[in-house]
Protein backbone atom coordinates (compact mmCIF):
# COMPACT_ATOMS: atom_id res chain seq x y z
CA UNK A 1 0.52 0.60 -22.81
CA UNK A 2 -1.29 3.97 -22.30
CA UNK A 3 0.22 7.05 -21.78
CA UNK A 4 -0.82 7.64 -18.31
CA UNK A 5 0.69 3.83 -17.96
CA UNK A 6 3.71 5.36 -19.07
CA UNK A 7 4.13 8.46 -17.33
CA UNK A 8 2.96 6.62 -14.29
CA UNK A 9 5.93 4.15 -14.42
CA UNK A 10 8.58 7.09 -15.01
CA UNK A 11 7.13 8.51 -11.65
CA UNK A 12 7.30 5.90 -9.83
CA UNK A 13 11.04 4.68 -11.27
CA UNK A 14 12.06 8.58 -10.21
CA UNK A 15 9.61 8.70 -7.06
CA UNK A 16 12.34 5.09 -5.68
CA UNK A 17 15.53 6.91 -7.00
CA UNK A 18 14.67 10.23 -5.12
CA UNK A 19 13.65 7.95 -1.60
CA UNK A 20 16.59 6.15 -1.84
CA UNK A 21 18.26 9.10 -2.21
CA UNK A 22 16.59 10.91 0.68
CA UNK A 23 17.80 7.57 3.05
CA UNK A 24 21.28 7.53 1.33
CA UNK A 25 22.98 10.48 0.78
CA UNK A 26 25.65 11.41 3.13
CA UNK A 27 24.48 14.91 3.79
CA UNK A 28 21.45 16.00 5.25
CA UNK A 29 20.44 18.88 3.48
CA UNK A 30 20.89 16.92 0.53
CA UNK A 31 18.73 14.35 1.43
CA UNK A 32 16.19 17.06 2.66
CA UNK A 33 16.52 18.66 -1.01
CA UNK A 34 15.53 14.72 -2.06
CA UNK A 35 12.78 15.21 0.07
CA UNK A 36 11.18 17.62 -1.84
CA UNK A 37 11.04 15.83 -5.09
CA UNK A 38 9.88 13.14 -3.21
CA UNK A 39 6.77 15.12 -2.06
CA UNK A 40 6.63 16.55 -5.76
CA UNK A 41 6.59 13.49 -7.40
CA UNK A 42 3.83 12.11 -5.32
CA UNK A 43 1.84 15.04 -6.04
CA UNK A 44 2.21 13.59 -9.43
CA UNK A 45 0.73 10.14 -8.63
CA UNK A 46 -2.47 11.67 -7.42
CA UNK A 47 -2.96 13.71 -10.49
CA UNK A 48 -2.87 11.03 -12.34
CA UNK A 49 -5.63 9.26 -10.19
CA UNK A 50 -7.80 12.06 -11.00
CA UNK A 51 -6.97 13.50 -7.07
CA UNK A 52 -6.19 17.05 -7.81
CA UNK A 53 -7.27 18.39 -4.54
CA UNK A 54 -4.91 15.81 -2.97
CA UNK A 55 -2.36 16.76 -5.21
CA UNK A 56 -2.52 20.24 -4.60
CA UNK A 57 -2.20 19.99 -0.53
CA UNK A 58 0.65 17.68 -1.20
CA UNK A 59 2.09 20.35 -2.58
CA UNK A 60 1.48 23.16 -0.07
CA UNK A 61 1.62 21.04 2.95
CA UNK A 62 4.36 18.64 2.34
CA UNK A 63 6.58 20.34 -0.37
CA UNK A 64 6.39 23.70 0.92
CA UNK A 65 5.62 23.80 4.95
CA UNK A 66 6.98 20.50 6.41
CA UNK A 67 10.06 21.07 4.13
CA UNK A 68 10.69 24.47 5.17
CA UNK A 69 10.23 23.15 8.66
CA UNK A 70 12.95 20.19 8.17
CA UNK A 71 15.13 23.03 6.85
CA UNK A 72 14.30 25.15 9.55
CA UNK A 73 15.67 22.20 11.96
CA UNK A 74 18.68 21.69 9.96
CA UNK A 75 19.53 25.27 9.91
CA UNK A 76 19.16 25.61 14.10
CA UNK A 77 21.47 23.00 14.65
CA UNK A 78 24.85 23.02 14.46
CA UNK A 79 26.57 21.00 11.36
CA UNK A 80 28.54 23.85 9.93
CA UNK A 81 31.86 21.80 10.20
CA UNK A 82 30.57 18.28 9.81
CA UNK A 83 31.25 16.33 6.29
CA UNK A 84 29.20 13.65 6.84
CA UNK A 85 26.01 14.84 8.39
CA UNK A 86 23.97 11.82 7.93
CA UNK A 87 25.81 8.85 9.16
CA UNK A 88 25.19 5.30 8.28
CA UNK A 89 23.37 2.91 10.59
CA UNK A 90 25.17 -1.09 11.42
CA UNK A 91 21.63 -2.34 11.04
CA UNK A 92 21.46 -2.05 7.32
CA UNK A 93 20.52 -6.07 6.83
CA UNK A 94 17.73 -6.22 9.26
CA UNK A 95 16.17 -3.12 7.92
CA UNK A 96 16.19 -4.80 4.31
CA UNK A 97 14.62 -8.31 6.07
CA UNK A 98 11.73 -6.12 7.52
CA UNK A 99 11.40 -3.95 4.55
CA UNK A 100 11.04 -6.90 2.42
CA UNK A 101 7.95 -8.75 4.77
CA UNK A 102 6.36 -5.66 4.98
CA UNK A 103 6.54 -5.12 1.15
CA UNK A 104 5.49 -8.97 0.66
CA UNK A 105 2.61 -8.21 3.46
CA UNK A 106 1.37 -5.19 1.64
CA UNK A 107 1.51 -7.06 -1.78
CA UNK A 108 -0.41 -9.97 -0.50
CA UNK A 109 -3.20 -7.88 1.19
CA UNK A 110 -3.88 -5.98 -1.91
CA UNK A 111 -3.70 -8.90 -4.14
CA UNK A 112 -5.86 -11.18 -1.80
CA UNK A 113 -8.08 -8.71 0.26
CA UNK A 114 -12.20 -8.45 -0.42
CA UNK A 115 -12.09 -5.38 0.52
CA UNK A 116 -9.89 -3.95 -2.07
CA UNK A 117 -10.56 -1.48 -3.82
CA UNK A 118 -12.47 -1.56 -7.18
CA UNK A 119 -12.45 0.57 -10.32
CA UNK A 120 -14.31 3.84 -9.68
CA UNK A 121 -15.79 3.11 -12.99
CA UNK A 122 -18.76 1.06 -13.51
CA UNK A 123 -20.02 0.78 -17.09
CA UNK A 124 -18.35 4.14 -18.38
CA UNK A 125 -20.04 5.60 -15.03
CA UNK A 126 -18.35 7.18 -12.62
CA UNK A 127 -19.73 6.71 -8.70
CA UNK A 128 -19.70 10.24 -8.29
CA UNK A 129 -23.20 11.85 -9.31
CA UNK A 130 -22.63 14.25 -12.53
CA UNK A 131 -21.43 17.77 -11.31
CA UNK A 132 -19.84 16.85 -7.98
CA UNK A 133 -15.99 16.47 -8.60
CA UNK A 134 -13.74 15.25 -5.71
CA UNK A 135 -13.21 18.69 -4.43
CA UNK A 136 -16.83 19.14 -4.10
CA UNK A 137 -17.01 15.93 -2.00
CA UNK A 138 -14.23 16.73 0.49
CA UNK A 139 -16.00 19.77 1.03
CA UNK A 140 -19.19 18.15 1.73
CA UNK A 141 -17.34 15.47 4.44
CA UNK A 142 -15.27 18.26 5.90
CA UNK A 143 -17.93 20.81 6.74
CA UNK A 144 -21.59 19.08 6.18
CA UNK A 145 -24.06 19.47 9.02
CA UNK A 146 -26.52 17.05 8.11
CA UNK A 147 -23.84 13.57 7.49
CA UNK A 148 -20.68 13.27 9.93
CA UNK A 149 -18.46 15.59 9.69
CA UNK A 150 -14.57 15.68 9.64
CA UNK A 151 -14.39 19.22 11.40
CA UNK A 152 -13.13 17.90 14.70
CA UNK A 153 -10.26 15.40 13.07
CA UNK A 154 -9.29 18.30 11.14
CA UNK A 155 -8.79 20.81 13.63
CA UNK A 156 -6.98 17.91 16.30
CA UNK A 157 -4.98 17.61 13.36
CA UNK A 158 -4.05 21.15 13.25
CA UNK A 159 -3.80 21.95 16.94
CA UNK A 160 -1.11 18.82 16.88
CA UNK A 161 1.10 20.61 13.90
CA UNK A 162 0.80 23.92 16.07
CA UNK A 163 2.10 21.82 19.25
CA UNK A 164 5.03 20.69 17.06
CA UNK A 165 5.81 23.81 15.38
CA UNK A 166 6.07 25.22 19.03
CA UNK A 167 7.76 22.75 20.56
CA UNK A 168 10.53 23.17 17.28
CA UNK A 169 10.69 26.76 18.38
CA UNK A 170 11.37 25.74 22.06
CA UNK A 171 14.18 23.15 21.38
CA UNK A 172 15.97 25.05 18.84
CA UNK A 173 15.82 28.95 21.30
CA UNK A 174 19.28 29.33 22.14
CA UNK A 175 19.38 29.96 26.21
């Protein structure tokens, strides 16, 4: 075993504890607080699959803004005298059943699929041509005028997080 094996394996064992954490702990901002090393060990995964640009935004986007946001929520409603802030749901055992297919459905279309996806390296060659890294290449499908470009996704995808961020403002305004 590699080190990158390794170190892969202790993210992922730490990446489980921290989401079961985030779904089990009794109090929300404690499960919010889960959240973030949830996002932060993710970021981790995608280093290690040579996805530093990914990494990075996981960072920004998902450990710093939507987590601020979540707090944000938390903080405009009103749990100051509640113990138990995140209660328990009755439907514990049919939430395990349909975790369970869906993990079993997941493993089976990765394992079986001809569409999966292949090493990136072929014969000590990466697919990329030499000089562009991945960073390079998002670029290019985000803003290139001559292929398809990813500038309208991008910007629905914005215009819907400014639509939430509103609407978070308009629910939580105290009349």
């Amino acid at each position: 075993m590699d080190l990158a094996t390794l170190i892969f394996w202790i993210i992922a064992v730490l990446l489980t504890v921290a989401a079961l954490m985030v779904v089990s702990l009794r109090n929300i901002v404690h499960s919010a607080l889960a959240l973030v090393v949830v996002f932060a060990l993710a970021a981790g995964i995608y280093v290690i699959l040579n996805a530093e640009f990914i990494a990075i935004v996981q960072i920004l986007i998902y450990a710093g803004a939507v987590t601020i946001l979540i707090l944000f929520a938390l903080m405009l409603t009103r749990i100051a005298g509640l113990t138990r802030t995140n209660p328990t749901n009755r439907l514990w055992g049919i939430a395990v059943v349909i975790c369970a297919l869906l993990g079993a459905t997941i493993i089976y279309a990765a394992t079986t699929s001809t569409m999966a996806i292949k090493n990136t390296v072929t014969n000590g060659v990466s697919q990329l041509p030499s000089g562009i890294d991945n960073v390079i290449r998002i670029g290019q499908l985000l803003y290139s005028p001559t292929t398809y470009s990813y500038v309208l996704p991008f910007e629905i995808a914005s215009l819907v997080l400014l639509v939430a961020i509103v609407g978070a403002i308009v629910i939580g305004r105290e009349d």
